[in-house]
N, C-alpha and C. Protein backbone atom coordinates (compact mmCIF):
# COMPACT_ATOMS: atom_id res chain seq x y z
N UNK A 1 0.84 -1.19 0.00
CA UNK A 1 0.00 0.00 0.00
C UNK A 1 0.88 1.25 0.00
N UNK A 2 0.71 2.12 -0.83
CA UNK A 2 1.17 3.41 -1.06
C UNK A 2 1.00 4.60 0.36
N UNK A 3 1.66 5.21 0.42
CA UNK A 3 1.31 6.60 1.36
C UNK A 3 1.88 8.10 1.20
N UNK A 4 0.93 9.05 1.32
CA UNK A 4 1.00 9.85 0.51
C UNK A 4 1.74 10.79 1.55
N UNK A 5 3.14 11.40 1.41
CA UNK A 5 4.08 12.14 2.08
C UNK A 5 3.77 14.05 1.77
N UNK A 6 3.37 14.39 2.63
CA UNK A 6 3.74 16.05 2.17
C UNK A 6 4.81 16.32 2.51
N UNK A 7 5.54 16.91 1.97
CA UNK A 7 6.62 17.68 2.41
C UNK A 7 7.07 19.38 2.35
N UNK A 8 7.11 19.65 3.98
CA UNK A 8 7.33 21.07 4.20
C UNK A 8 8.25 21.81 4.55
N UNK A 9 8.68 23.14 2.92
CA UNK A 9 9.92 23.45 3.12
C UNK A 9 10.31 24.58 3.01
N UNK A 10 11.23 25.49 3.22
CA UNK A 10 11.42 27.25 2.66
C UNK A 10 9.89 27.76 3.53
N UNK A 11 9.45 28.71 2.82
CA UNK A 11 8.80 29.99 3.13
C UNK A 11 6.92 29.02 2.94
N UNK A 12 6.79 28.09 3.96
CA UNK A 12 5.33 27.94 3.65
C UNK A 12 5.21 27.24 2.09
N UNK A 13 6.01 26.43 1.50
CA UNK A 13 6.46 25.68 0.47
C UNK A 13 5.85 24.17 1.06
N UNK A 14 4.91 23.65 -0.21
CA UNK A 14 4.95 22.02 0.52
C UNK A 14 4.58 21.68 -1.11
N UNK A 15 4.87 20.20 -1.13
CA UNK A 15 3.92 19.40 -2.20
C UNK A 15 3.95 17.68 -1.37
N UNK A 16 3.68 17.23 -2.22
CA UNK A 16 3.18 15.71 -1.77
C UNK A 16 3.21 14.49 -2.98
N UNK A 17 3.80 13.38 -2.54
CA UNK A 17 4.48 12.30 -3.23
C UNK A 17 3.41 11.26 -2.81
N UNK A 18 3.70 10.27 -3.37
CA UNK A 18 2.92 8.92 -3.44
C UNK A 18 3.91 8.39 -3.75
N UNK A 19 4.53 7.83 -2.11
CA UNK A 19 5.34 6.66 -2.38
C UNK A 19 4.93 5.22 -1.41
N UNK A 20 5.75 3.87 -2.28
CA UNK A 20 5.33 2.82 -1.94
C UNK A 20 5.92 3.03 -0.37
N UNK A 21 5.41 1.85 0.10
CA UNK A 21 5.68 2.18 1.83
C UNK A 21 7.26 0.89 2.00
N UNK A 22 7.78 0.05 0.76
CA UNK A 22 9.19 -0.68 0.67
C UNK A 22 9.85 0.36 0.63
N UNK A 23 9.64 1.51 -0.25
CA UNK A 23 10.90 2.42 -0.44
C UNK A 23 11.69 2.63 0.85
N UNK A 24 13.07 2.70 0.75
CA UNK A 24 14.01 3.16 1.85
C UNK A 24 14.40 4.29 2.23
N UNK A 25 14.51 4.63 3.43
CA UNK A 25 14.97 6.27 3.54
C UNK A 25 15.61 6.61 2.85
N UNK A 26 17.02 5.84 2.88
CA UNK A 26 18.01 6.39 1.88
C UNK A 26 17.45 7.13 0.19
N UNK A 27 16.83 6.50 0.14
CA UNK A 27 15.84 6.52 -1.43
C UNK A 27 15.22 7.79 -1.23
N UNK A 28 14.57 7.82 -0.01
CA UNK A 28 13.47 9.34 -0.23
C UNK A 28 14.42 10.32 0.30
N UNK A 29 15.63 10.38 0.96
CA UNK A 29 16.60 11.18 0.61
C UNK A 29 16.91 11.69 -0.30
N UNK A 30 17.47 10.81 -1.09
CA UNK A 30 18.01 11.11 -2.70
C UNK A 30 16.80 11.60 -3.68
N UNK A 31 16.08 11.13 -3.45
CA UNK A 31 14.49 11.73 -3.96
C UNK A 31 14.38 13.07 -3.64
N UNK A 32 14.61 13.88 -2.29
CA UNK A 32 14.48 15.07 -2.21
C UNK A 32 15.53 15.79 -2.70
N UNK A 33 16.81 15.47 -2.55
CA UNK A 33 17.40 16.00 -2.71
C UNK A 33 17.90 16.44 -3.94
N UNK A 34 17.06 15.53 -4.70
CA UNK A 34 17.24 15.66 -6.14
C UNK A 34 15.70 16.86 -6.55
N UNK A 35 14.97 16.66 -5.82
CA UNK A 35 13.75 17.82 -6.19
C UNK A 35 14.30 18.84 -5.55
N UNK A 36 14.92 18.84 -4.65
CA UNK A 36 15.24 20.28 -3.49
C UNK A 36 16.39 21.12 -4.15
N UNK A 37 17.79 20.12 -4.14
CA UNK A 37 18.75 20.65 -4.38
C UNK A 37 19.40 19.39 -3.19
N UNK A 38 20.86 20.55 -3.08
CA UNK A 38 21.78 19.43 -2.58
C UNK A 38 21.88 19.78 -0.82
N UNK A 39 21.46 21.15 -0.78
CA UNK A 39 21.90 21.22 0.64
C UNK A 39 20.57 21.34 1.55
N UNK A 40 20.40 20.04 1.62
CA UNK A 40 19.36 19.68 2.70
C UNK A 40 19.96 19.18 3.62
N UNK A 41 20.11 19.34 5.29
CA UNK A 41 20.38 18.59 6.13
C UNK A 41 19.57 17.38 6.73
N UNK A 42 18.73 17.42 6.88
CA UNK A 42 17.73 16.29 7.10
C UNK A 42 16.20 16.28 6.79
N UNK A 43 15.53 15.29 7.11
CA UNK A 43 14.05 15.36 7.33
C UNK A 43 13.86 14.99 8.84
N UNK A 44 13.08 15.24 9.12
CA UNK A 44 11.80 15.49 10.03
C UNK A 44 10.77 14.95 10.14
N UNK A 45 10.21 13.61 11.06
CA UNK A 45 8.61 13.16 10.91
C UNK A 45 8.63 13.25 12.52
N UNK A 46 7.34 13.48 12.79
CA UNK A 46 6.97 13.82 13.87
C UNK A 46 8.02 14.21 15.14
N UNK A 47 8.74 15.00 14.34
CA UNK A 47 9.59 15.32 15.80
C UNK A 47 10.99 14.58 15.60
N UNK A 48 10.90 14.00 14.47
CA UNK A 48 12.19 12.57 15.10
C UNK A 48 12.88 12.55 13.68
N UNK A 49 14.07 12.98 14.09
CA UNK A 49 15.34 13.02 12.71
C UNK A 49 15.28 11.76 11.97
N UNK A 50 15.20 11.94 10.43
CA UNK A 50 15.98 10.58 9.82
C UNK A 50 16.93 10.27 9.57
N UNK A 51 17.69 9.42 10.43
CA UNK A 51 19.33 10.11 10.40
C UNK A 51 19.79 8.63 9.62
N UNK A 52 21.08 8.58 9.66
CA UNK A 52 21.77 7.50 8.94
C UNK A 52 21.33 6.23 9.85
N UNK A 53 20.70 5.59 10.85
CA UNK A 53 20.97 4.19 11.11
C UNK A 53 19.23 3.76 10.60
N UNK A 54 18.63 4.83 10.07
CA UNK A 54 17.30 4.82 8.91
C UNK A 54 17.43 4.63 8.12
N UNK A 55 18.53 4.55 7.14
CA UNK A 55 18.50 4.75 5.79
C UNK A 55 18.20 3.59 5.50
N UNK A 56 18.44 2.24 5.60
CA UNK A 56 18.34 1.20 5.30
C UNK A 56 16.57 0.34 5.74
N UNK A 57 16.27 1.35 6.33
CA UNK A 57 14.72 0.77 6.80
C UNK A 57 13.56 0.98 5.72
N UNK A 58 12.95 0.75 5.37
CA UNK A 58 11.83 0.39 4.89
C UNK A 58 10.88 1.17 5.24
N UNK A 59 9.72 2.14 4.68
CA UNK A 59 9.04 3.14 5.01
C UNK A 59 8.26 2.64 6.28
N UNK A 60 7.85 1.23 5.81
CA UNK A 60 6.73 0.31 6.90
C UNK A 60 7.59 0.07 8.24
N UNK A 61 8.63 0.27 8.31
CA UNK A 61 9.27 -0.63 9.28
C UNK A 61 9.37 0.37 10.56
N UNK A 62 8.74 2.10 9.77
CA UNK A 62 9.31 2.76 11.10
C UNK A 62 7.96 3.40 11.40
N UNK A 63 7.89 3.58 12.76
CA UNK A 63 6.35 3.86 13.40
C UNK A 63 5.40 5.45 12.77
N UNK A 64 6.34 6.30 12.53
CA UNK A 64 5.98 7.12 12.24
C UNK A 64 5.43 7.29 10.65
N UNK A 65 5.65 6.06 9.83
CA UNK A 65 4.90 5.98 8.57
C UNK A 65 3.91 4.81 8.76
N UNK A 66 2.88 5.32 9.69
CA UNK A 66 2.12 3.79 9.65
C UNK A 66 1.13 4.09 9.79
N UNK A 67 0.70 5.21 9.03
CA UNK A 67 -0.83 6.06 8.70
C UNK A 67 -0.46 6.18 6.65
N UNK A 68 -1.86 6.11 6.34
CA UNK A 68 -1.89 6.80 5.04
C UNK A 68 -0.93 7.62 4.59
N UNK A 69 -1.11 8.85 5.38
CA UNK A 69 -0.71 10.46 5.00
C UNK A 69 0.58 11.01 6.01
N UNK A 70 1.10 11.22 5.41
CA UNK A 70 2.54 11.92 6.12
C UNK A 70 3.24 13.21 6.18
N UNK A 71 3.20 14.07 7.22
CA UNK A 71 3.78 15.39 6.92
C UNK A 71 5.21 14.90 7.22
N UNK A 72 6.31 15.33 6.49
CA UNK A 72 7.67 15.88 6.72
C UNK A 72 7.86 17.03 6.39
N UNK A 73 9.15 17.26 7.55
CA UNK A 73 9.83 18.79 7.65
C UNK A 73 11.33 18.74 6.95
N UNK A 74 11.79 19.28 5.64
CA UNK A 74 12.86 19.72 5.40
C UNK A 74 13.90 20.64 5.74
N UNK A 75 14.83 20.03 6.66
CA UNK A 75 15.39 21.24 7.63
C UNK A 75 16.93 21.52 6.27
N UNK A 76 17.05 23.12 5.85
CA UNK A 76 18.46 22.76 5.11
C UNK A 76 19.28 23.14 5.94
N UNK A 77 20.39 23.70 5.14
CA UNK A 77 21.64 24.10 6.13
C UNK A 77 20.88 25.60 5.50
N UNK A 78 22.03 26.08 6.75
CA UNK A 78 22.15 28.16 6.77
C UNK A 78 23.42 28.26 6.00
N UNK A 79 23.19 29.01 5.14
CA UNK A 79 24.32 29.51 4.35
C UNK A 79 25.70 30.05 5.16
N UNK A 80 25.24 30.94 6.14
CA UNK A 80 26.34 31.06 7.47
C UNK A 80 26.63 30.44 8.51
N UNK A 81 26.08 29.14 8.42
CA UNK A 81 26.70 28.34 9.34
C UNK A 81 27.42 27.14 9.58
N UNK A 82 28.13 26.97 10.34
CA UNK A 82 29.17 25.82 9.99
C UNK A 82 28.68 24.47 10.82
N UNK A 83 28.73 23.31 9.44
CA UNK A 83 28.40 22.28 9.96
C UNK A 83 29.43 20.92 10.27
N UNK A 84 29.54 20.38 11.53
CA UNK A 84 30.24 19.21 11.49
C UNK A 84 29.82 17.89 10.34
N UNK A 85 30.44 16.76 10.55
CA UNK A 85 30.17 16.40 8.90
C UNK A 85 29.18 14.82 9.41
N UNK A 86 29.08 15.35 10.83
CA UNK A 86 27.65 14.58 11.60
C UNK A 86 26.51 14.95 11.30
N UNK A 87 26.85 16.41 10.89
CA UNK A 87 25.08 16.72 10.38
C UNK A 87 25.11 17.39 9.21
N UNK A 88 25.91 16.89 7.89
CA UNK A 88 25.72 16.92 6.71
C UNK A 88 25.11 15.82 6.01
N UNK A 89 23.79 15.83 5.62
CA UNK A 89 23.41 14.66 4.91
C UNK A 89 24.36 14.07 3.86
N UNK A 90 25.14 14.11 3.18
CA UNK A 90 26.15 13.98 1.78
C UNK A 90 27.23 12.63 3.21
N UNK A 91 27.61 13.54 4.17
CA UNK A 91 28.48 12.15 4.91
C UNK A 91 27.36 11.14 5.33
N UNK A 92 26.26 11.25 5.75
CA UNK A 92 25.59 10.20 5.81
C UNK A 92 25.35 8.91 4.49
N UNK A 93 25.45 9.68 3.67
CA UNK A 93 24.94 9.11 2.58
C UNK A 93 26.60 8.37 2.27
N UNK A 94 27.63 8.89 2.15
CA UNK A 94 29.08 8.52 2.04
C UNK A 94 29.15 7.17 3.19
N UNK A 95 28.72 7.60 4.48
CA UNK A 95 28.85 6.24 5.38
C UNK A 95 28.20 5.33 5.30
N UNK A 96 26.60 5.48 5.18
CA UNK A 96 25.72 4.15 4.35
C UNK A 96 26.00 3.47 3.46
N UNK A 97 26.74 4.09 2.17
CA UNK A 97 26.92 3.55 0.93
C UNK A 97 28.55 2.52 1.24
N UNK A 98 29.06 3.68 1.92
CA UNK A 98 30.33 2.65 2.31
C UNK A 98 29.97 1.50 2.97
N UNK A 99 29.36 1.05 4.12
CA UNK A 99 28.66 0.18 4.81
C UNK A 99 27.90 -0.89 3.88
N UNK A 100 27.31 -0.30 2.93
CA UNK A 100 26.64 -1.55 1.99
C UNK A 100 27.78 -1.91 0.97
N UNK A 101 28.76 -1.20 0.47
CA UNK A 101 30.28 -1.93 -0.10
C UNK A 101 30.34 -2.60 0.64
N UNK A 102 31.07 -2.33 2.11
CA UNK A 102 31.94 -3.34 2.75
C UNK A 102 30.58 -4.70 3.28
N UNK A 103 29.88 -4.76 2.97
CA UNK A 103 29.06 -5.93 3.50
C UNK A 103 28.22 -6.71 2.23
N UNK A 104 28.82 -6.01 1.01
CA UNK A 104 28.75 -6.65 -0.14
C UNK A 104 29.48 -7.27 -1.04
N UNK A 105 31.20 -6.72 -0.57
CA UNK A 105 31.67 -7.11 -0.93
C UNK A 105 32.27 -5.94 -1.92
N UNK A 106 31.57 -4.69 -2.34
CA UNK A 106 31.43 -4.56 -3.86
C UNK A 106 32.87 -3.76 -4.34
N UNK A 107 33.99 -4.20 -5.43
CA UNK A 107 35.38 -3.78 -5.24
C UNK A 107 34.58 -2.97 -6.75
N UNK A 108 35.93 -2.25 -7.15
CA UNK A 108 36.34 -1.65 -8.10
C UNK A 108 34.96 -0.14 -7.73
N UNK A 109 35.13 0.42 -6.83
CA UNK A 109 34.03 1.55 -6.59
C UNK A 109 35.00 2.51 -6.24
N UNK A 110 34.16 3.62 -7.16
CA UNK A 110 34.73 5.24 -7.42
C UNK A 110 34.40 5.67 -5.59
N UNK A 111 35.55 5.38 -4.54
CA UNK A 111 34.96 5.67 -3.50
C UNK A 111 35.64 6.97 -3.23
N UNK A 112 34.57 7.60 -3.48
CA UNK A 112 35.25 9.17 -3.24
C UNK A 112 33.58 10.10 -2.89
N UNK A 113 33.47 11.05 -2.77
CA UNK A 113 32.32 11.83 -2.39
C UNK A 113 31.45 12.12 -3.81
N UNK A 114 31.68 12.00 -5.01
CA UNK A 114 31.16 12.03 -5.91
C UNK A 114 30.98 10.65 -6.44
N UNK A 115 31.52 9.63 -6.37
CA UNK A 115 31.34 8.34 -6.99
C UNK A 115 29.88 7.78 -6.03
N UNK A 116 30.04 8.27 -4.48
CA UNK A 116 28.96 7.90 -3.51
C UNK A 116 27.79 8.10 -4.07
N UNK A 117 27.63 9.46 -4.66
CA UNK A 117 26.46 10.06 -5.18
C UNK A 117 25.90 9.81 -6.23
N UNK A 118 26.71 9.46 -6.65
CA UNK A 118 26.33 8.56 -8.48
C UNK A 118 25.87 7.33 -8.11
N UNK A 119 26.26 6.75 -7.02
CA UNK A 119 25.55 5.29 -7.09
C UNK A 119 24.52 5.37 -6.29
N UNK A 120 24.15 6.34 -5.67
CA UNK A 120 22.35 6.70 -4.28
C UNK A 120 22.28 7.20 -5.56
N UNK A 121 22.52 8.00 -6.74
CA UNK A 121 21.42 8.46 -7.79
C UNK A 121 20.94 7.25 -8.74
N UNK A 122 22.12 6.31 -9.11
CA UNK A 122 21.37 5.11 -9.64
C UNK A 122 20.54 4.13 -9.05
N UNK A 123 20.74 4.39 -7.57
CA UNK A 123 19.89 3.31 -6.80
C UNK A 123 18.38 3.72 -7.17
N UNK A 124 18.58 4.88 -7.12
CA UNK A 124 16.75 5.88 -7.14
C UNK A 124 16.69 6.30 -8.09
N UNK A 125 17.31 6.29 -9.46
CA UNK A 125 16.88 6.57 -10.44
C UNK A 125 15.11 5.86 -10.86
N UNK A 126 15.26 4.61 -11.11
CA UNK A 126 13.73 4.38 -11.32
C UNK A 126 12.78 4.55 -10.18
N UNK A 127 12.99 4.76 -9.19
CA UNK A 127 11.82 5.25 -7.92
C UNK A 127 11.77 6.84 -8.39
N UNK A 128 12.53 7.68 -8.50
CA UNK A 128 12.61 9.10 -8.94
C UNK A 128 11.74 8.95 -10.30
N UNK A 129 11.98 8.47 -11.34
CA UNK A 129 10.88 8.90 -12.75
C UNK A 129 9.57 8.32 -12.29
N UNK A 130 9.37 7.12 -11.06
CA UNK A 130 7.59 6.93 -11.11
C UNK A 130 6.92 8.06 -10.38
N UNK A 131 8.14 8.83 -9.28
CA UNK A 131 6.93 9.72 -8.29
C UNK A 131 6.14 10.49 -9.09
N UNK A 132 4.53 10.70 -8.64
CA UNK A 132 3.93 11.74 -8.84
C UNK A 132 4.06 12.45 -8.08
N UNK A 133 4.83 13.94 -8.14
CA UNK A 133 4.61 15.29 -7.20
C UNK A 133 3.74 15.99 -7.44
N UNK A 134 3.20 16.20 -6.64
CA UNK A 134 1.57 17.26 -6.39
C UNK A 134 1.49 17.98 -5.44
N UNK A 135 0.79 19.48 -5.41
CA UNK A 135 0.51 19.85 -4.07
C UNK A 135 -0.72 19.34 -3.38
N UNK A 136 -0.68 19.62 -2.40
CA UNK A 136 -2.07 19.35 -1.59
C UNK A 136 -2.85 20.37 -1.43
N UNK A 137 -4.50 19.40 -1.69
CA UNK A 137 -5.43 20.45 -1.94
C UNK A 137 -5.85 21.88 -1.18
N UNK A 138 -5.43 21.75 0.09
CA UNK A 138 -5.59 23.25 1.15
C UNK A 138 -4.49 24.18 0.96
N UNK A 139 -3.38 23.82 -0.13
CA UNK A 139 -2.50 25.12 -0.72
C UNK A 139 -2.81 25.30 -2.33
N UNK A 140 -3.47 24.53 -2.64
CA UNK A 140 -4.02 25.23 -3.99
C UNK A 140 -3.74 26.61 -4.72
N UNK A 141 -4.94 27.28 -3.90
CA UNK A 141 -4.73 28.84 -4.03
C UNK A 141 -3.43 29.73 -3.57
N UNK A 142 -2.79 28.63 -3.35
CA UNK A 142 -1.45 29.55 -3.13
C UNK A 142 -0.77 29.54 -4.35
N UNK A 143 -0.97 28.74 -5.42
CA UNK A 143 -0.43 28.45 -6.22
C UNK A 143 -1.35 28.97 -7.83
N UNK A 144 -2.58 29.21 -7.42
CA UNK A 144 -3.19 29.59 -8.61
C UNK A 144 -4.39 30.69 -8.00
N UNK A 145 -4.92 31.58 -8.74
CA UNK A 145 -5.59 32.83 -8.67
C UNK A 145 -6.55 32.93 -9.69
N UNK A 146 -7.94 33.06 -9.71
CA UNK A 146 -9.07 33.11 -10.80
C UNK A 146 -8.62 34.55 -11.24
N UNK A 147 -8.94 34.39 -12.65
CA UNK A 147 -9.09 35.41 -13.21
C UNK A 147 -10.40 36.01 -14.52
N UNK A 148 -10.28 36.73 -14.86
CA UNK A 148 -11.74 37.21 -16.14
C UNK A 148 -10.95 37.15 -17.38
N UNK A 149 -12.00 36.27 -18.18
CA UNK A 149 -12.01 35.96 -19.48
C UNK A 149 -10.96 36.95 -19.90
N UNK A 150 -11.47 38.27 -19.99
CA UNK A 150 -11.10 39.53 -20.71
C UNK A 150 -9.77 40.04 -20.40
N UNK A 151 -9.11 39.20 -19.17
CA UNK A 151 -7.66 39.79 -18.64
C UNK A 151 -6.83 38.32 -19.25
N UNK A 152 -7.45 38.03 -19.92
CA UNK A 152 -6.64 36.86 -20.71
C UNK A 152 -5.92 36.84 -22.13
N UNK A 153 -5.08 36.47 -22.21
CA UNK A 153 -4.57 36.22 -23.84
C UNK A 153 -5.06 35.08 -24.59
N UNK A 154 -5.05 33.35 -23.97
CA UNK A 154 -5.39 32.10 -24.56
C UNK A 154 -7.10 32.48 -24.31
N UNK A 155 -7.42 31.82 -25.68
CA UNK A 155 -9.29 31.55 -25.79
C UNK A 155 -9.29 30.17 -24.87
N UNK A 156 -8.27 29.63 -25.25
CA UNK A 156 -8.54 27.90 -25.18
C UNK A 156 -7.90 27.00 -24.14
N UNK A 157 -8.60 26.36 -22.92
CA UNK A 157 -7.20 25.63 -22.30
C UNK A 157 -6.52 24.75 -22.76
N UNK A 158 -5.41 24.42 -22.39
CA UNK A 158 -4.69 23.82 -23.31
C UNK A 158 -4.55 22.45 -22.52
N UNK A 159 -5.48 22.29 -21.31
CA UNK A 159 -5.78 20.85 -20.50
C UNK A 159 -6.28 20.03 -21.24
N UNK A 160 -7.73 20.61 -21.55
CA UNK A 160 -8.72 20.04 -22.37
C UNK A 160 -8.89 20.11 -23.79
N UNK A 161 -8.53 21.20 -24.01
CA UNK A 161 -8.42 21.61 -25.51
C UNK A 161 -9.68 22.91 -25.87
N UNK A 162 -10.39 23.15 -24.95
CA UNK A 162 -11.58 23.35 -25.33
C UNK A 162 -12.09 25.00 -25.16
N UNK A 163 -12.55 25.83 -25.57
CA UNK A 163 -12.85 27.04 -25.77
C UNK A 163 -13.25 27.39 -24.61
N UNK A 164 -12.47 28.65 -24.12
CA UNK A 164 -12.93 29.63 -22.83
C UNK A 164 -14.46 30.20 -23.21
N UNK A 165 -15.81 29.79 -22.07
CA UNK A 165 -16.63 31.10 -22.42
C UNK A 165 -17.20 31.60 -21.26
N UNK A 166 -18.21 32.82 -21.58
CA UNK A 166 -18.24 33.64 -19.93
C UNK A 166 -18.59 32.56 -19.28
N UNK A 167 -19.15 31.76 -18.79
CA UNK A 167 -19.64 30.38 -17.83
C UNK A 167 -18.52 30.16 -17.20
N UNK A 168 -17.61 30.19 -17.92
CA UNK A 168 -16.22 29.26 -16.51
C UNK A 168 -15.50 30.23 -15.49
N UNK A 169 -15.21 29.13 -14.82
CA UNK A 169 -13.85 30.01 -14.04
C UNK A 169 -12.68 29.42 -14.30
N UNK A 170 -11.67 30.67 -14.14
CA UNK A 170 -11.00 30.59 -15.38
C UNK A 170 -9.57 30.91 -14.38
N UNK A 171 -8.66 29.62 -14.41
CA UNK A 171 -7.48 29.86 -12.88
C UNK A 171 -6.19 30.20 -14.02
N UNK A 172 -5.50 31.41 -13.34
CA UNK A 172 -4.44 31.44 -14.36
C UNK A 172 -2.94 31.36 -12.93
N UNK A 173 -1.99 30.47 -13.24
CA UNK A 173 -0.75 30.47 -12.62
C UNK A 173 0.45 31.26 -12.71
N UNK A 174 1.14 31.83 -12.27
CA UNK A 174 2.38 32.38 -12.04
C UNK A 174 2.70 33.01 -12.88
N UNK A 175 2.92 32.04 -13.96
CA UNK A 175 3.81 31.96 -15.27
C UNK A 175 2.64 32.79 -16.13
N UNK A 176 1.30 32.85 -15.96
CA UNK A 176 1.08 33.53 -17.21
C UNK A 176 -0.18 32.87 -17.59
N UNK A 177 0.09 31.41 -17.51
CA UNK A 177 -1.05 30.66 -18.18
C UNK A 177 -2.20 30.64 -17.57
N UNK A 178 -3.29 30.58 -18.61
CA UNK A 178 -5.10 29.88 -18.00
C UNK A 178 -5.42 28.59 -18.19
N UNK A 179 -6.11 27.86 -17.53
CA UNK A 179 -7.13 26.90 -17.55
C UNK A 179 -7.99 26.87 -16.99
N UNK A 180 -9.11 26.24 -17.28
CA UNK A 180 -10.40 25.91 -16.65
C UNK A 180 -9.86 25.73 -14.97
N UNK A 181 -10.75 26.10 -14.17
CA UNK A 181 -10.11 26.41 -12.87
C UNK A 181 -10.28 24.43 -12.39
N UNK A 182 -11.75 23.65 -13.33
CA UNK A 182 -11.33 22.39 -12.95
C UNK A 182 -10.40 21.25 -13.11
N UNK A 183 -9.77 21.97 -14.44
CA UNK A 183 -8.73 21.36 -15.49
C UNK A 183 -7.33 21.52 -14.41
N UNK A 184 -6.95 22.53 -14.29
CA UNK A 184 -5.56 23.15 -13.99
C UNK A 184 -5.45 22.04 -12.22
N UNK A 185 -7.09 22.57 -11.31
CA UNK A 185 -6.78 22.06 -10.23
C UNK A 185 -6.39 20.34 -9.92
N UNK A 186 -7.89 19.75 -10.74
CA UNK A 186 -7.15 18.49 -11.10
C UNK A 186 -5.78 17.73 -11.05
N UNK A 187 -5.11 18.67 -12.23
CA UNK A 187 -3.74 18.31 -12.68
C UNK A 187 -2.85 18.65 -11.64
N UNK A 188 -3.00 19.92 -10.76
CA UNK A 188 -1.67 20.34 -9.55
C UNK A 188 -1.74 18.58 -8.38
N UNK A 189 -3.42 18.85 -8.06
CA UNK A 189 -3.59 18.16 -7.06
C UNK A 189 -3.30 16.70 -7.13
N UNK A 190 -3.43 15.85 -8.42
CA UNK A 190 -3.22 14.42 -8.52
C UNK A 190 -1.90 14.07 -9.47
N UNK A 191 -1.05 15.24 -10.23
CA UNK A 191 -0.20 14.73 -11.35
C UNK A 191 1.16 15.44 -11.32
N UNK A 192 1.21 16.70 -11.55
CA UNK A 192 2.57 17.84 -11.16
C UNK A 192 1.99 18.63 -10.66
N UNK A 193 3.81 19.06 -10.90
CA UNK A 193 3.76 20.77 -10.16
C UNK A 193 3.88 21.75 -10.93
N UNK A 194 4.28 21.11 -12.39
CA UNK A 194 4.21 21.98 -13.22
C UNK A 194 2.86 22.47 -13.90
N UNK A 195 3.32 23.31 -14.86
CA UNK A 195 2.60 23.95 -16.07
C UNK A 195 2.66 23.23 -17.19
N UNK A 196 1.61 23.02 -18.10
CA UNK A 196 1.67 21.98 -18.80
C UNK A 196 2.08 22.68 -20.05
N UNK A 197 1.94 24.14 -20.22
CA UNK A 197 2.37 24.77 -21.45
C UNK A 197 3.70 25.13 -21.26
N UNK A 198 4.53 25.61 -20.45
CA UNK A 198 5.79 25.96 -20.15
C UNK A 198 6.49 25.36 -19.06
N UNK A 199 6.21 24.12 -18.26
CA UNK A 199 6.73 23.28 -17.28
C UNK A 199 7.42 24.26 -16.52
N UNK A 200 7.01 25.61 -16.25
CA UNK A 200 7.27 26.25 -14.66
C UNK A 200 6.32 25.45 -13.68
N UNK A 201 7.43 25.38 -12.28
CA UNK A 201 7.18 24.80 -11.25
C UNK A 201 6.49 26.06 -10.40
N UNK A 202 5.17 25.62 -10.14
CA UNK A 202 4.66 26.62 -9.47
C UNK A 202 4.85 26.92 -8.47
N UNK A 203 5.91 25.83 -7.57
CA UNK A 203 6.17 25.93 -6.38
C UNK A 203 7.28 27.23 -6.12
N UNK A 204 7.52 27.44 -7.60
CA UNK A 204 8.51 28.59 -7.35
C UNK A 204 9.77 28.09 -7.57
């Protein structure tokens, strides 16, 4: 069974994943960090760090994923502050990966801080292209704003295909674009985060 993770980050920033509940921390690490960027220091579920002796657990295996729905907190680093290399996620990920070499056996490995990262990106490469990212439906409107026919440029959404007329409401995003306010919401809430005409991330 699947469970659906929000994750909350920056300035009142969240969206939400649908992942299987086998996936491994280590995995939804590299998963964020590949949507986030690189300098994330940890996550956050109810209070309780996911630190390195997690990485190897199984979403099911730890108490705090054993509901449907999941908030996490993305804590990064401060640009001015100095971190020991206990609470840099990148050495965690360097000591896990070393730990599954030496208990695999596995020789001829680029073991250096970039070879580490290439192999947590191939581990999650195919878990990374199935996620669907979406926001959740009570930030919606943070992300999109109705607007009038007449303050528009497109006749047509480009969800459905189908001609703007006075009857609809009519949601236009960030970037510029309109759709049918049921078309656009649909698509944030169950599919991306993007724009389907210019793939801006509305999350900013």
């Amino acid at each position: 069974m699947d469970i659906n993770i929000t994750f909350v980050f920056g300035n009142r920033n969240t969206f939400t994943i649908k992942m299987n509940r086998v996936t491994k921390v280590a995995q939804l690490y590299v998963l964020i960090r590949n949507l986030l960027g690189s300098n994330i220091l940890y996550l956050v579920c109810n209070c309780k760090v996911l630190g390195v002796d997690d990485f190897k657990k199984s979403l099911h295996e730890l108490d705090c994923f054993m509901y449907d729905t999941q908030t996490l907190s993305v804590v990064y680093k401060h640009e001015d502050a100095h971190y020991s290399d206990n609470d840099l996620i990148v050495y965690n990920y360097m000591k896990y990966m070393n730990t599954m070499i030496s208990n695999n056996n596995i020789t001829n490995t680029n073991n250096n801080r970039g070879g580490i990262m290439n192999m947590l990106d191939n581990i999650t490469e195919d878990l990374f292209s199935s996620q669907i990212v979406s926001i959740s439906e009570s930030d919606y409107d943070l992300y999109a704003t109705t607007v009038n026919l007449t303050d528009i440029d497109n006749d047509t959404c480009t969800v459905c295909q189908e001609v703007f007329d006075s009857t609809d409401t009519i949601d236009a995003l960030f970037c510029g674009h309109s759709f049918h306010q049921h078309c656009i919401h649909d698509l944030l809430i169950n599919s991306t985060v993007q724009c389907p005409v210019c793939a801006y991330d509305v999350r900013g």
